[in-house]
N, C-alpha and C. Protein backbone atom coordinates (compact mmCIF):
# COMPACT_ATOMS: atom_id res chain seq x y z
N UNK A 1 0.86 -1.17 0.00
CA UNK A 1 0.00 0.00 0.00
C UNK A 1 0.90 1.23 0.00
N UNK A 2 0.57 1.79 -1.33
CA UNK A 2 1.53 3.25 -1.46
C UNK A 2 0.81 4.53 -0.23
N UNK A 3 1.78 5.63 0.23
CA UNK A 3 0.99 6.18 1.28
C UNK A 3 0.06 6.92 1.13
N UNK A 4 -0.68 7.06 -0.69
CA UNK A 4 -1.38 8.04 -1.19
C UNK A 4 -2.86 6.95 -0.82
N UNK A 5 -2.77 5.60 -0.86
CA UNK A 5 -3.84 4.62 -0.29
C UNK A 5 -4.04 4.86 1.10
N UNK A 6 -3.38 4.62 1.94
CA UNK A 6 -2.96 4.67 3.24
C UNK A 6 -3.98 5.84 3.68
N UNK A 7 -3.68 7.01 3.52
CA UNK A 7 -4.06 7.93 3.44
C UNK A 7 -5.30 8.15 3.37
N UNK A 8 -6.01 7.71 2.36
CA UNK A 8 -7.29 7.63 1.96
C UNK A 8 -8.17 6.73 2.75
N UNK A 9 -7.28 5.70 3.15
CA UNK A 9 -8.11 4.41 3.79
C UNK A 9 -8.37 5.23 5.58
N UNK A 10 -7.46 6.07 5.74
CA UNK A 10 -7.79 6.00 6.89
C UNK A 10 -8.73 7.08 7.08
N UNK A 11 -8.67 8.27 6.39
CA UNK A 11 -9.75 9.23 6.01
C UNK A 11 -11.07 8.79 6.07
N UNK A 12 -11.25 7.52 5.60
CA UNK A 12 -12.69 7.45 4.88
C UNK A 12 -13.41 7.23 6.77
N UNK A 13 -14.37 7.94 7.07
CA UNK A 13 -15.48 7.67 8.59
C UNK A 13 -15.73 6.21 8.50
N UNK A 14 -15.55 6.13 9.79
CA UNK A 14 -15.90 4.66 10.44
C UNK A 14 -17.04 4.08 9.91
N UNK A 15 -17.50 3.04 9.95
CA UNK A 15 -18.83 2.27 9.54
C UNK A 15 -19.68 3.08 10.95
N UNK A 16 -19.33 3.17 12.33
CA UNK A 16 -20.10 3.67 13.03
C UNK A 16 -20.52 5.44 13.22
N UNK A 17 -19.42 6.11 12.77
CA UNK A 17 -19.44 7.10 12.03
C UNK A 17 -20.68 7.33 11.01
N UNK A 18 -20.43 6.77 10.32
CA UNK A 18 -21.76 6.33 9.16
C UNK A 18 -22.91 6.35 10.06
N UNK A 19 -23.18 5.50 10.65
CA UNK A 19 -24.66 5.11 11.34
C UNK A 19 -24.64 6.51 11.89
N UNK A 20 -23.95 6.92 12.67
CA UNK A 20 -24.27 7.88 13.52
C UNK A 20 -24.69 9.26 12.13
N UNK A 21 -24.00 9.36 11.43
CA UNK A 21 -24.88 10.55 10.80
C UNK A 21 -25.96 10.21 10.10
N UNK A 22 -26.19 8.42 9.50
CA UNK A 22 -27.29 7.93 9.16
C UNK A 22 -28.72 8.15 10.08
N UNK A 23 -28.19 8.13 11.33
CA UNK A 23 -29.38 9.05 12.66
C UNK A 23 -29.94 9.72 12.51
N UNK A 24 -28.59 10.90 12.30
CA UNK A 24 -28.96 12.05 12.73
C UNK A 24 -30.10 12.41 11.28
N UNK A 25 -29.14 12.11 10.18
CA UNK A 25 -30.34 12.51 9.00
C UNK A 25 -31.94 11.58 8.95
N UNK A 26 -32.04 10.45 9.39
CA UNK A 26 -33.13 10.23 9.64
C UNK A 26 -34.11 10.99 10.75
N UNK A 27 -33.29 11.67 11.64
CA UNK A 27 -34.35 12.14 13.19
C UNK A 27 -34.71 13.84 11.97
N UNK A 28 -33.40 14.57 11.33
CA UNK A 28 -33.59 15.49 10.72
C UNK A 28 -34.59 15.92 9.79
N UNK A 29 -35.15 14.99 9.23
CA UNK A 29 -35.68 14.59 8.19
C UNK A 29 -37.49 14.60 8.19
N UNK A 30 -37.25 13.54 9.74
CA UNK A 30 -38.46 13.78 10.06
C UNK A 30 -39.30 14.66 11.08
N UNK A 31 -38.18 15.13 11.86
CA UNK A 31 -38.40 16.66 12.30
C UNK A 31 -39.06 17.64 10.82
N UNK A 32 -38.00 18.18 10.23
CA UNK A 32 -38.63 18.89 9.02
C UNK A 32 -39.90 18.69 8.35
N UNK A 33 -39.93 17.21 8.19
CA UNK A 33 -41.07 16.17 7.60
C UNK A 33 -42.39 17.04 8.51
N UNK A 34 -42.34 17.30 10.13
CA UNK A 34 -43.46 17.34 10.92
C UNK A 34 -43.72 19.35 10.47
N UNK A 35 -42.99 19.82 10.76
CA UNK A 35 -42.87 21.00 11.29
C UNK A 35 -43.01 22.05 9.74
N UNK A 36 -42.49 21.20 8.53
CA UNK A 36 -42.84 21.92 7.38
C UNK A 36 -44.54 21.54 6.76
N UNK A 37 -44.80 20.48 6.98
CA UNK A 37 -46.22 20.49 6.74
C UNK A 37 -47.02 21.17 7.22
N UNK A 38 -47.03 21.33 8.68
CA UNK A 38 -47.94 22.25 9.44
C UNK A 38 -47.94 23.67 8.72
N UNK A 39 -46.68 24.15 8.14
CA UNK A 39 -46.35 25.41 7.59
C UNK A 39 -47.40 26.05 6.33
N UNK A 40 -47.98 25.27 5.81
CA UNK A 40 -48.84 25.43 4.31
C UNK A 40 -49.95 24.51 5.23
N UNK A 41 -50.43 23.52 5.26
CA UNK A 41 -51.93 22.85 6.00
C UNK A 41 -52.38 23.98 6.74
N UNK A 42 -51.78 24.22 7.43
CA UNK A 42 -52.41 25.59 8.37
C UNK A 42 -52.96 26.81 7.51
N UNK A 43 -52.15 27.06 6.42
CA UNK A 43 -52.68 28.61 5.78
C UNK A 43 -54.34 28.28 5.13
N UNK A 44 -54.82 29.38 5.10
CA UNK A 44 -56.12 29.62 4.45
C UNK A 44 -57.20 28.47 4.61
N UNK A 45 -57.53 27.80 6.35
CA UNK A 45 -58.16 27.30 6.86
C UNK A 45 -59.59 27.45 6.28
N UNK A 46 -60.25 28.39 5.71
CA UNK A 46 -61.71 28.51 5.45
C UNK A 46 -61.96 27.96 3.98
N UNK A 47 -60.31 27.89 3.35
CA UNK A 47 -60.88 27.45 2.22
C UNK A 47 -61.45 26.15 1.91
N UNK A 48 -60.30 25.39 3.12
CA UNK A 48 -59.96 24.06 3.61
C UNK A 48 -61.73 23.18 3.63
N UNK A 49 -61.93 23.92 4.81
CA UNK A 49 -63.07 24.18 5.30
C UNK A 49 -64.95 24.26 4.48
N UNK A 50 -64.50 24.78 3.14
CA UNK A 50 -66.03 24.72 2.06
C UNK A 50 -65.66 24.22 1.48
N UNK A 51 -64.27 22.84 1.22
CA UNK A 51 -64.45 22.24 -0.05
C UNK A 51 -65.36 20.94 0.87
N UNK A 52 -65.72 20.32 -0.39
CA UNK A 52 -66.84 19.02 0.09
C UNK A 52 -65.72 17.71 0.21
N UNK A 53 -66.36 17.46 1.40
CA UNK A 53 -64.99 16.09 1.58
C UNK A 53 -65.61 14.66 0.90
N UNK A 54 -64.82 14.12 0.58
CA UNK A 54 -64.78 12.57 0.57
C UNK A 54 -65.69 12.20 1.73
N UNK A 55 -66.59 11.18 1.08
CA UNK A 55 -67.37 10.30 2.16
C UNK A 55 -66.71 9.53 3.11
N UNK A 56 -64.97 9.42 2.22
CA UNK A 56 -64.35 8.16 3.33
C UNK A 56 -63.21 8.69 3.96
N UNK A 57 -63.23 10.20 4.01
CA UNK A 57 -62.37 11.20 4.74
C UNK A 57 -62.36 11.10 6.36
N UNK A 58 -61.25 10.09 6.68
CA UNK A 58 -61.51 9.80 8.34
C UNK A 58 -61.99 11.27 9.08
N UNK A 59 -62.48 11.01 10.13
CA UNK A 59 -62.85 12.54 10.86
C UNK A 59 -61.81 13.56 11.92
N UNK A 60 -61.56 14.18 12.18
CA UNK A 60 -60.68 14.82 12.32
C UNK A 60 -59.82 14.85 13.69
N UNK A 61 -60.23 14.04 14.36
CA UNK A 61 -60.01 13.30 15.68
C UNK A 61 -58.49 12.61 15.28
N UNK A 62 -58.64 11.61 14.51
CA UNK A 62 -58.07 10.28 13.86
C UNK A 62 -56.76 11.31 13.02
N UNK A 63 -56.42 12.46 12.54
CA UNK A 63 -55.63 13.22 12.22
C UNK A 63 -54.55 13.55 13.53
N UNK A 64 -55.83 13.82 14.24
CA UNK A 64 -54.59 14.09 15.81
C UNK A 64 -54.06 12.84 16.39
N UNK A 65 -54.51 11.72 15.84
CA UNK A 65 -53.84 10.49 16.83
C UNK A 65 -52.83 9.44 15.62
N UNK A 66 -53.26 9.66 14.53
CA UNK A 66 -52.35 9.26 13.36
C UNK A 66 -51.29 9.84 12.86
N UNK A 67 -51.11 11.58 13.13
CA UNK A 67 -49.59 11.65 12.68
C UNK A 67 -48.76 12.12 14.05
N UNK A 68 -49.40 11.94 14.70
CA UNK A 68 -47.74 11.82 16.06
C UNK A 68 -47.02 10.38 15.84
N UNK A 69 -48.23 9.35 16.26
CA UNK A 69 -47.83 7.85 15.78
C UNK A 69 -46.84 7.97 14.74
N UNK A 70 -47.49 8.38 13.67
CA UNK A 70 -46.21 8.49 12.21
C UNK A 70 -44.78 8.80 12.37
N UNK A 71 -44.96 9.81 12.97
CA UNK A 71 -44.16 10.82 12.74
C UNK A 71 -42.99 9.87 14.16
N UNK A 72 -43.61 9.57 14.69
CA UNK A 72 -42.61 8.92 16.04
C UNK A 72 -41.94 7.62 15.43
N UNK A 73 -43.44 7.08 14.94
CA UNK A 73 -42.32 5.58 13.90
C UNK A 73 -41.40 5.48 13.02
N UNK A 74 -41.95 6.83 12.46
CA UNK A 74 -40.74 6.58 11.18
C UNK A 74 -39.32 7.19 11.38
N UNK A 75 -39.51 7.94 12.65
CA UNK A 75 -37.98 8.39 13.16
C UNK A 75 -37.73 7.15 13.97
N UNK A 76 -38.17 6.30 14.59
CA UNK A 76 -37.73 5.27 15.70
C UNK A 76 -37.46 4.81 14.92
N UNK A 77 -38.01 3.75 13.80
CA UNK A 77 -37.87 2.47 12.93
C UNK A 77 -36.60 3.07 12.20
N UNK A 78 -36.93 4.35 11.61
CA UNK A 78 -35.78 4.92 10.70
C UNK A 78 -34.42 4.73 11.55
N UNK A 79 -34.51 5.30 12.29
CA UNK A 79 -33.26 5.46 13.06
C UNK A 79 -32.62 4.08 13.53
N UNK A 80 -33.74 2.88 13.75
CA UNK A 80 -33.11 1.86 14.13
C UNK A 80 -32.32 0.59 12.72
N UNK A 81 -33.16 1.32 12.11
CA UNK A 81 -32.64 0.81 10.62
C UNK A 81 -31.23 1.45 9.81
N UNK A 82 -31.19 2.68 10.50
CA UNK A 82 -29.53 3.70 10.32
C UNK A 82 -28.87 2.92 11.05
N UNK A 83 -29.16 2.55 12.18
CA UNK A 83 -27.96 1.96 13.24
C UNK A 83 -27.85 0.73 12.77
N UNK A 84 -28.70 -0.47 12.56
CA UNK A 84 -28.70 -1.73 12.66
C UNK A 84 -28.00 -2.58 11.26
N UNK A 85 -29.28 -2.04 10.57
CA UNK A 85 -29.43 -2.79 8.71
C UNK A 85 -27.88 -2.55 8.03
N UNK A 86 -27.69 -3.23 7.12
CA UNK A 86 -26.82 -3.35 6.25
C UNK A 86 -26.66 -2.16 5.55
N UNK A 87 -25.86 -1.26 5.34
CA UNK A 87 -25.09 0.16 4.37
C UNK A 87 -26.60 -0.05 3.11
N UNK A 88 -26.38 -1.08 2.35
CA UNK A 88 -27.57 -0.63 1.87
C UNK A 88 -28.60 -0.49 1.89
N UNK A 89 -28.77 -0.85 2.24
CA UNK A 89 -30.84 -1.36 3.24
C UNK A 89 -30.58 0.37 3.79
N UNK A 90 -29.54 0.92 4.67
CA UNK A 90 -29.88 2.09 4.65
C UNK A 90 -29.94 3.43 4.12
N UNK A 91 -28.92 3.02 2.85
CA UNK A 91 -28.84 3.83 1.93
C UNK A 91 -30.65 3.84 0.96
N UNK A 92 -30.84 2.70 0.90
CA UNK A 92 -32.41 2.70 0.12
C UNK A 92 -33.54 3.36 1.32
N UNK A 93 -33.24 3.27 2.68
CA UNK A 93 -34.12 3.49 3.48
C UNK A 93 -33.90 5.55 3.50
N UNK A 94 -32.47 5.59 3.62
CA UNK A 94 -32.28 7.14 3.54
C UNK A 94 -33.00 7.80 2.07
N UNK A 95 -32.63 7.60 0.77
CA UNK A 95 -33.25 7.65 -0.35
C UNK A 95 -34.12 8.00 -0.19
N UNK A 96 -35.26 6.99 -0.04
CA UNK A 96 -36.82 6.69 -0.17
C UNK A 96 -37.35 8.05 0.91
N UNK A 97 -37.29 8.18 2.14
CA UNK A 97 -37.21 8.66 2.67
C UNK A 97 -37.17 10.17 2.26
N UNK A 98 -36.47 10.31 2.03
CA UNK A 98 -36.35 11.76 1.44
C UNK A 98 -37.17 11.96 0.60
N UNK A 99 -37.37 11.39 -0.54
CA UNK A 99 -38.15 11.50 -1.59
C UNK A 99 -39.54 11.13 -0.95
N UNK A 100 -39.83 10.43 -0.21
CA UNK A 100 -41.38 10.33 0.08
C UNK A 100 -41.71 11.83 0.97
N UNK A 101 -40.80 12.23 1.81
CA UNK A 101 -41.03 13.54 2.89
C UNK A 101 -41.05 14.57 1.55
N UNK A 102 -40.06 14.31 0.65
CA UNK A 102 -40.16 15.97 -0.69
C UNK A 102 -41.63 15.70 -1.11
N UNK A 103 -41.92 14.64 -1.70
CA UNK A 103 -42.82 14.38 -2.41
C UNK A 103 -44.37 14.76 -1.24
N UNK A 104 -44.51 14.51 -0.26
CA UNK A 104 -45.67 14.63 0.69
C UNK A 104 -45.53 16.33 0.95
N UNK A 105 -44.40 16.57 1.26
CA UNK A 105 -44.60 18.44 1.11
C UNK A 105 -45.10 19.34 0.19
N UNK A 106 -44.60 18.25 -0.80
CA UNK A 106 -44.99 19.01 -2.44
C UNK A 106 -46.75 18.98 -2.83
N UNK A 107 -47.31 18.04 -1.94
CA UNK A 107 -48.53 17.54 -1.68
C UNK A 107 -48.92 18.82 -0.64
N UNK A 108 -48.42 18.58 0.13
CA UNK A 108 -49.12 19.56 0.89
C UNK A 108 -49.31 21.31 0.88
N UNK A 109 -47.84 21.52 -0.05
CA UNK A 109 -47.89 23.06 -0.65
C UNK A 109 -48.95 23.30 -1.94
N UNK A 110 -48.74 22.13 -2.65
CA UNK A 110 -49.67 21.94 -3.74
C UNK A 110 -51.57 22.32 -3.49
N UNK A 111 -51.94 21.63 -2.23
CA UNK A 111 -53.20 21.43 -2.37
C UNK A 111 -53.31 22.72 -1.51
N UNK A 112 -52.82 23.23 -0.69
CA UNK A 112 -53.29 24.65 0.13
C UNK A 112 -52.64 25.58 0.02
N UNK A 113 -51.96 25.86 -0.98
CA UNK A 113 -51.21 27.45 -1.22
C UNK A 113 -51.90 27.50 -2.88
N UNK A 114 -51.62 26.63 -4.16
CA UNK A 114 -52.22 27.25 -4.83
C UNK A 114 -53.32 26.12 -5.47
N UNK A 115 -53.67 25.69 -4.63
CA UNK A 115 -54.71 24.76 -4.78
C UNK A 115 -54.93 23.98 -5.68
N UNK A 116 -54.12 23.21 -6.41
CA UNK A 116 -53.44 22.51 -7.50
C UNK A 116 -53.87 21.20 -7.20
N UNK A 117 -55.51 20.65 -6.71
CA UNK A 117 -55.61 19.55 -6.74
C UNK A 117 -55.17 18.41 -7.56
N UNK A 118 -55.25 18.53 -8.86
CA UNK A 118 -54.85 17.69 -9.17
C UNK A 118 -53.30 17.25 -9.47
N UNK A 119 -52.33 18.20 -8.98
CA UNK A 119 -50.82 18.05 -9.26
C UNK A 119 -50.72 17.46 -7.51
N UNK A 120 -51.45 18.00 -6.28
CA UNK A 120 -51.41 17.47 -5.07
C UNK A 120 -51.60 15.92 -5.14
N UNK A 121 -52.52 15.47 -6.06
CA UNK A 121 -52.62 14.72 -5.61
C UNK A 121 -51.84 13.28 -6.43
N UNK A 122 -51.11 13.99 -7.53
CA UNK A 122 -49.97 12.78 -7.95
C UNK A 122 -49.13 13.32 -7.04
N UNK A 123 -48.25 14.24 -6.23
CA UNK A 123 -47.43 14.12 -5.95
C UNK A 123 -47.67 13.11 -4.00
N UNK A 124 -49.20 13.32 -3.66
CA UNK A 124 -49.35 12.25 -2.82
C UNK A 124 -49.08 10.90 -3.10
N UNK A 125 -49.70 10.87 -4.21
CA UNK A 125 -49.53 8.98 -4.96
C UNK A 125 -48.60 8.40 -5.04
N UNK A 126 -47.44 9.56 -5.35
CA UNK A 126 -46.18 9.11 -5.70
C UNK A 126 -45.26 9.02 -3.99
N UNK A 127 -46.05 9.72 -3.12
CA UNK A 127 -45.22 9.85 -1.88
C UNK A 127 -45.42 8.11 -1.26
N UNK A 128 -46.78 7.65 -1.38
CA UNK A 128 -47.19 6.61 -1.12
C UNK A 128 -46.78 5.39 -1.83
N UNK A 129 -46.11 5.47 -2.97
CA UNK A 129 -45.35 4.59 -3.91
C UNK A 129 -43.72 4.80 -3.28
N UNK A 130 -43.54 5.81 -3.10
CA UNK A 130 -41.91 5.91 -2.38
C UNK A 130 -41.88 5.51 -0.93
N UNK A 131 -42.79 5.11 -0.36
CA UNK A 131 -42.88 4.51 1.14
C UNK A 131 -42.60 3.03 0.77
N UNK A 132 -42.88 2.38 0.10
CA UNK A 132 -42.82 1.18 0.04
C UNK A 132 -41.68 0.75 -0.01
N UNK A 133 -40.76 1.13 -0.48
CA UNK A 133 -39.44 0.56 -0.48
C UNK A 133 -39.00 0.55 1.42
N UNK A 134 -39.64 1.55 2.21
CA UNK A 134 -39.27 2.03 2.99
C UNK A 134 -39.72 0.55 4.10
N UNK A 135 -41.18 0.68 3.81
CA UNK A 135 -41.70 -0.72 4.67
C UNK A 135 -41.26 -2.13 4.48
N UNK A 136 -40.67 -1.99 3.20
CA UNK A 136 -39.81 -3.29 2.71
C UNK A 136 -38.99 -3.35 3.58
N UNK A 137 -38.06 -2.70 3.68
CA UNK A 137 -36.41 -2.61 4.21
C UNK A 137 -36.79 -2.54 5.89
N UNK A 138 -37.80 -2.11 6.68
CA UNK A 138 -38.39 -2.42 7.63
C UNK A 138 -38.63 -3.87 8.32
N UNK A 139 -39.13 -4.07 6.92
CA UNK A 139 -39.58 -5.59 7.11
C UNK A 139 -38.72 -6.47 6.66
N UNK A 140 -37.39 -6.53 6.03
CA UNK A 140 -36.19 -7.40 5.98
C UNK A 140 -35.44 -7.66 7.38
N UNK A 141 -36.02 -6.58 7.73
CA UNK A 141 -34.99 -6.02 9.29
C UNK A 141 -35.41 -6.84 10.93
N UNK A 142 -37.14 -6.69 10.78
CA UNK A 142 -37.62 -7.23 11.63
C UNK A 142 -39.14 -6.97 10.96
N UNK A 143 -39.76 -7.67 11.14
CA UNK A 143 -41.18 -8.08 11.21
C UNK A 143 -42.30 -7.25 12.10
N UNK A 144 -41.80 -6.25 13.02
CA UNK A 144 -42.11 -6.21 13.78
C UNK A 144 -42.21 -4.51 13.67
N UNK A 145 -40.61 -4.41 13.10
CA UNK A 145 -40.43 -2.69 12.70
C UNK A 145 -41.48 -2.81 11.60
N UNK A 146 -41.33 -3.76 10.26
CA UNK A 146 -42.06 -3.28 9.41
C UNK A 146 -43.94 -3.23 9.62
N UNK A 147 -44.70 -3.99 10.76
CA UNK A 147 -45.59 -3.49 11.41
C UNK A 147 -46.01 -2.75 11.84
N UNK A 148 -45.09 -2.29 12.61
CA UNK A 148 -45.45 -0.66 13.08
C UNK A 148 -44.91 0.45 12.09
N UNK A 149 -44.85 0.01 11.12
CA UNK A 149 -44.68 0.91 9.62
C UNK A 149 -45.65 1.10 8.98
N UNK A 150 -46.61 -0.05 9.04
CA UNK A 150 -47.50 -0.21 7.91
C UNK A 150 -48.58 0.66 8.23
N UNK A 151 -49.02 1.12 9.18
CA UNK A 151 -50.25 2.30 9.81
C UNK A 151 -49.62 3.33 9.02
N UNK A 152 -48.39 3.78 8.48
CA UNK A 152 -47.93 4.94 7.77
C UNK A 152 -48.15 4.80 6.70
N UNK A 153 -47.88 3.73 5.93
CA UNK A 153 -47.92 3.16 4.27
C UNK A 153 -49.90 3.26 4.73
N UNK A 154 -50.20 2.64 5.03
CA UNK A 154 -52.12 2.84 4.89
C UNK A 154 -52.10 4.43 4.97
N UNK A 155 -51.82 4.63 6.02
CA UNK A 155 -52.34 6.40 6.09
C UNK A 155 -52.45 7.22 5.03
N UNK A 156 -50.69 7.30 4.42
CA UNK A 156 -50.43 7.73 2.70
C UNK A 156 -51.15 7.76 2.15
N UNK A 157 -51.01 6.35 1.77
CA UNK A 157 -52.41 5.39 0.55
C UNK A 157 -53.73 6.33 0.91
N UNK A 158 -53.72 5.86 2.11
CA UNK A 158 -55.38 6.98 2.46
C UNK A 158 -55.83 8.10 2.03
N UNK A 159 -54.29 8.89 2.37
CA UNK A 159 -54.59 10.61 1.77
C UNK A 159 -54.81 10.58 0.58
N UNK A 160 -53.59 10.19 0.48
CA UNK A 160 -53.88 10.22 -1.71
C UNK A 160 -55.32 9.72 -2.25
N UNK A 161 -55.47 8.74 -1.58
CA UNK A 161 -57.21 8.51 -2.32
C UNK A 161 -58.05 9.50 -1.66
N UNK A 162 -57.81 10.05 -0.48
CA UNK A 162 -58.84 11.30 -0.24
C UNK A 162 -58.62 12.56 -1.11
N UNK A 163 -57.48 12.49 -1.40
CA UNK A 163 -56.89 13.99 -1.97
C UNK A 163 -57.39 13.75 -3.60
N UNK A 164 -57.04 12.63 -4.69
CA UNK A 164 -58.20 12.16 -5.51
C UNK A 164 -59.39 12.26 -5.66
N UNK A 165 -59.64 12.25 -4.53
CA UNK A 165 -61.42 12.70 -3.75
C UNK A 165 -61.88 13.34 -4.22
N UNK A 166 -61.29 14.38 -3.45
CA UNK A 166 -61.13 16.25 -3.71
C UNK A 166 -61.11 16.90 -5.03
N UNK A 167 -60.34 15.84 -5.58
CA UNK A 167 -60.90 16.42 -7.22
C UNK A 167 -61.52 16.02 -8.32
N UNK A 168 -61.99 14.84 -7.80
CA UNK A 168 -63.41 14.34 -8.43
C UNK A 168 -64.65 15.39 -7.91
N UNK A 169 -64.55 15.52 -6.11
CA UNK A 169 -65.68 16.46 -6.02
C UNK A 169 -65.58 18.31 -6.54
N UNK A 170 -64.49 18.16 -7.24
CA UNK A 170 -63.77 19.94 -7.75
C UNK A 170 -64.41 19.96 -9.53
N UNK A 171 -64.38 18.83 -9.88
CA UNK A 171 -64.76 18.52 -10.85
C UNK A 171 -66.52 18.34 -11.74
């Protein structure tokens, strides 16, 4: 080993190194994930408010007890899947991840800032298609993580067919 290898080999962060910022960007992620949605859902409440909902639009109770749950699993599971799973399992879990949180924001700026039902609601569909890889790699891991995943993958699925809803009844 010439010392220009040497060098490099020892540079490169530990495998635990790794996990540890694999953490931190999973807890990051879904912090942002919580705290940027509220940011646009919240604006222009009355408009929210006279569109006609979906018949199968859970009631608004079930909103307050379904995304803390979420939002707690997918940083626990996430995070235990940064520490535990194999480099790639968390590299696909980091990925997905991201792209399902861009994609669900883009949903959520979409349908209440310029009311773009129908672009809201592919970019829900697609958030709910990018979870899956997520509950997979859950469920390679333990059986158990990917369970307490799957109330998130339904939820998704849920919106998006409510948010579909929304513009059948716009229509």
């Amino acid at each position: 080993m010439n010392a220009a290898t040497a060098s490099s080999v020892s540079s490169a962060p530990s495998l635990e190194t790794w996990r540890i910022i694999a953490v931190a960007a999973v807890i990051v992620s879904v912090i942002a994930y919580a705290v940027l949605s509220g940011v646009w859902v919240s604006t222009e409440a009355g408009w929210y408010q006279s569109l006609t909902k979906p018949s199968w639009q859970p009631p608004p109770w079930v909103f307050g007890v379904i995304w803390p749950y979420n939002f707690i699993v997918l940083a626990a599971i996430g995070s235990l899947i940064a520490w535990r799973a194999p480099p790639g399992k968390v590299a696909v879990l980091l990925l997905f991840l991201v792209v399902s949180i861009a994609l669900a924001l883009t949903w959520a700026y979409l349908f209440y800032v310029p009311h773009a039902l129908g672009a809201a609601s592919l970019a829900l569909t697609s958030a709910a298609v990018a979870t899956i890889p997520i509950v997979v790699v859950a469920f390679q891991q333990s059986w158990v993580w990917g369970t307490l995943l799957m109330p998130y993958q339904i939820w998704v699925a849920l919106a998006a067919s409510v948010s579909w809803g929304y513009v059948s009844q716009a229509t």
